[in-house]
C-alpha atoms as a PDB file:
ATOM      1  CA  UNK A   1     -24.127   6.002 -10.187  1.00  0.00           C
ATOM      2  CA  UNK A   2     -27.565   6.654  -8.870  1.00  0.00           C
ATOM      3  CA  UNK A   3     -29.143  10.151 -10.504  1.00  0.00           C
ATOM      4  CA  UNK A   4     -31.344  11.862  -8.311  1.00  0.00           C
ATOM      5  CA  UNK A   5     -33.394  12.590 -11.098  1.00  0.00           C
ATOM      6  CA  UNK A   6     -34.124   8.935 -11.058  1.00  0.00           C
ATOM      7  CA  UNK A   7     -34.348   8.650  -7.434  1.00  0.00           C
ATOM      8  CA  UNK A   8     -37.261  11.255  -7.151  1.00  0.00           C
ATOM      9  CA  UNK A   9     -38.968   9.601  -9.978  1.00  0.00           C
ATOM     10  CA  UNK A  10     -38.995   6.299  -8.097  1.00  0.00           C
ATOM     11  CA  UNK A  11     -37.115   4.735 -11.212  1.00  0.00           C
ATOM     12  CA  UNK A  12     -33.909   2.467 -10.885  1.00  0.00           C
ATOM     13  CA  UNK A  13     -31.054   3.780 -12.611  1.00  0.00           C
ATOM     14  CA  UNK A  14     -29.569   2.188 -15.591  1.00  0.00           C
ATOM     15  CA  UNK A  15     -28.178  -0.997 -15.053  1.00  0.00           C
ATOM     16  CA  UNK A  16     -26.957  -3.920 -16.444  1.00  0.00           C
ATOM     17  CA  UNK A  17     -25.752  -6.924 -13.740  1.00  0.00           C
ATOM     18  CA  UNK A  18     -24.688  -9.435 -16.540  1.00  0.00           C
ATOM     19  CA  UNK A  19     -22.123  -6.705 -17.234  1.00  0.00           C
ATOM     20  CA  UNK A  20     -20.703  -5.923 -14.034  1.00  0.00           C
ATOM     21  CA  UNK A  21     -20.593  -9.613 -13.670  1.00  0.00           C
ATOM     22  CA  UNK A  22     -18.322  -9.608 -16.818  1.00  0.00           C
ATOM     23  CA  UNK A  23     -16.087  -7.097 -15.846  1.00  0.00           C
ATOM     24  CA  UNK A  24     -15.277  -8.373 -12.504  1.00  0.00           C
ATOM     25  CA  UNK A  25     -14.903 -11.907 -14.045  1.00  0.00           C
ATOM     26  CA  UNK A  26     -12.152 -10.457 -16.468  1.00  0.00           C
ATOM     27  CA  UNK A  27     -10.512  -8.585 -14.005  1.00  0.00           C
ATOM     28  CA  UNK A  28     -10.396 -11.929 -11.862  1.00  0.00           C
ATOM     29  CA  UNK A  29      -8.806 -13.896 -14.947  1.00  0.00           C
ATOM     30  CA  UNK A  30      -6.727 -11.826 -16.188  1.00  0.00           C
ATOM     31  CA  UNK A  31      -5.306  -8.516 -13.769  1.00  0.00           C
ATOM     32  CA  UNK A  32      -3.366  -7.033 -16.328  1.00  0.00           C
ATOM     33  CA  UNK A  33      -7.128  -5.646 -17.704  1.00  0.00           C
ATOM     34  CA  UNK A  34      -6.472  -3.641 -14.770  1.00  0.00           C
ATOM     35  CA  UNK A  35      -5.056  -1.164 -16.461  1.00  0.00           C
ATOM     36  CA  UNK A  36      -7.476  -0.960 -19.496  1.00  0.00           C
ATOM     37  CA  UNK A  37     -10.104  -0.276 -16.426  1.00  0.00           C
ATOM     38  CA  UNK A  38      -8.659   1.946 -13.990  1.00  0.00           C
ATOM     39  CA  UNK A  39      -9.061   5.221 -15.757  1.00  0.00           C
ATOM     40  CA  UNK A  40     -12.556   4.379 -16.808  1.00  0.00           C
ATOM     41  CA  UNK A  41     -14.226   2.948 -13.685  1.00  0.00           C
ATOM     42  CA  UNK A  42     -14.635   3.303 -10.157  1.00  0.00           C
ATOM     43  CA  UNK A  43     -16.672   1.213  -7.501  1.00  0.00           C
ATOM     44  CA  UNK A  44     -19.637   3.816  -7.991  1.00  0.00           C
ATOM     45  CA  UNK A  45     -19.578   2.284 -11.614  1.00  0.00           C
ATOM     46  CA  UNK A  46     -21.181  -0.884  -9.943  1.00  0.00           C
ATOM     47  CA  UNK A  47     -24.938  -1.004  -9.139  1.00  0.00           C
ATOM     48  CA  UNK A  48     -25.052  -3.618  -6.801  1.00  0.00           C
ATOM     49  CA  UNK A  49     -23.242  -3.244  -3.654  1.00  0.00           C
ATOM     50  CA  UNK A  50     -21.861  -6.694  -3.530  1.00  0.00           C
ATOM     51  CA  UNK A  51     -20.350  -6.207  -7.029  1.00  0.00           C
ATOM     52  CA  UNK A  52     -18.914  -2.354  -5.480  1.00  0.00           C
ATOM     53  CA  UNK A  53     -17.719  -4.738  -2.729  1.00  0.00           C
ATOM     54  CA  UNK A  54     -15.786  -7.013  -5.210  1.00  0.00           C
ATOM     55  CA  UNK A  55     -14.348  -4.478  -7.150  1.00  0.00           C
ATOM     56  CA  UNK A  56     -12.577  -2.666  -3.985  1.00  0.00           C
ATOM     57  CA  UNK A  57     -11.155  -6.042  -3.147  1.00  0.00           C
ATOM     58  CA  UNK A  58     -10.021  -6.455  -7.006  1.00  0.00           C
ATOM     59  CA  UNK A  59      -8.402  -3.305  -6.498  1.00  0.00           C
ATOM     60  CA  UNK A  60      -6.514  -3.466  -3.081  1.00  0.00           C
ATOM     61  CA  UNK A  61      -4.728  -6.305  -4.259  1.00  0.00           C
ATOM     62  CA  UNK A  62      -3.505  -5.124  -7.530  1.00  0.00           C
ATOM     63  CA  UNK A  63      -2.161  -2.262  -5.181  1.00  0.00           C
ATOM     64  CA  UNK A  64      -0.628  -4.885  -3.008  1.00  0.00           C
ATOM     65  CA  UNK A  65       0.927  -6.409  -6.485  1.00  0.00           C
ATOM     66  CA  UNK A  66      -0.822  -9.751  -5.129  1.00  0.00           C
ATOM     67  CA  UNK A  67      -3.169 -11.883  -7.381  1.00  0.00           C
ATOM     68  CA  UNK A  68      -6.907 -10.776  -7.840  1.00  0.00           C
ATOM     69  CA  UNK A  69      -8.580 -14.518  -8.521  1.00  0.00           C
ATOM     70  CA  UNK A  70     -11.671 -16.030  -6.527  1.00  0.00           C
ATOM     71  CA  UNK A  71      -9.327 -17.093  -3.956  1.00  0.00           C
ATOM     72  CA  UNK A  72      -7.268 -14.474  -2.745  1.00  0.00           C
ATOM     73  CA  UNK A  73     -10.516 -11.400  -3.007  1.00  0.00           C
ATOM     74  CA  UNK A  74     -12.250 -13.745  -1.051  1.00  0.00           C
ATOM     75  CA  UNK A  75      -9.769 -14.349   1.286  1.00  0.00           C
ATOM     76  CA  UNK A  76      -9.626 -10.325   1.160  1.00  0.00           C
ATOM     77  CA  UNK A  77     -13.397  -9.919   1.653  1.00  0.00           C
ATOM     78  CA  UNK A  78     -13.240 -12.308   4.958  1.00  0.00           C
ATOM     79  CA  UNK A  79      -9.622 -10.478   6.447  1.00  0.00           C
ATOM     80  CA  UNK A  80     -10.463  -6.625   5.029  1.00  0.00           C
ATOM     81  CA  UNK A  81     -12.909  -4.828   7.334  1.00  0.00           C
ATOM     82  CA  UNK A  82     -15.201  -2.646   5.221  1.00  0.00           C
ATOM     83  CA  UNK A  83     -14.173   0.178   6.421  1.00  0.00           C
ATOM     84  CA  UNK A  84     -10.369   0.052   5.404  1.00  0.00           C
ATOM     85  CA  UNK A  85     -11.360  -0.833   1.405  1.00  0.00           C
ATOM     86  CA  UNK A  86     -10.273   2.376  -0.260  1.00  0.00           C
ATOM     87  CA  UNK A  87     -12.479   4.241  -1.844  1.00  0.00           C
END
């Protein structure tokens, strides 16, 4: 999440991509971290918009009770319009 204290300072906030990248790689291997990660995080976790992108995909199909690998959230990414991702 982007503080505006930061923002006026012309500093970026805290962030840390090697992590995002790890928890979006865990949640691809193995969805049952799902639920260790829902109550904690949200897609304005993620600094990097592709990685907010990902996550939203991640999440609709857990909803859907369909697999969250490589293949089906990008299969997601190309059928999902941006715009109907819940947020």
């Amino acid at each position: 999440m982007t503080n505006s204290n930061d923002q006026i300072a012309g500093r970026l906030p805290p962030q840390s991509v090697e992590a995002e990248q790890a928890v979006l790689g865990g949640l691809l291997i193995d969805n049952r971290a799902w639920e260790r990660v829902v109550g904690m995080l949200s897609e304005r976790d993620f600094y990097r918009d592709d990685h907010r992108r990902i996550y939203l995909h991640i999440q609709a199909l857990i909803d859907k009770n369909r697999p969250a690998d490589m293949v089906e959230a990008k299969a997601s990414e190309r059928t999902t319009p941006k715009n109907r991702l819940k947020r």
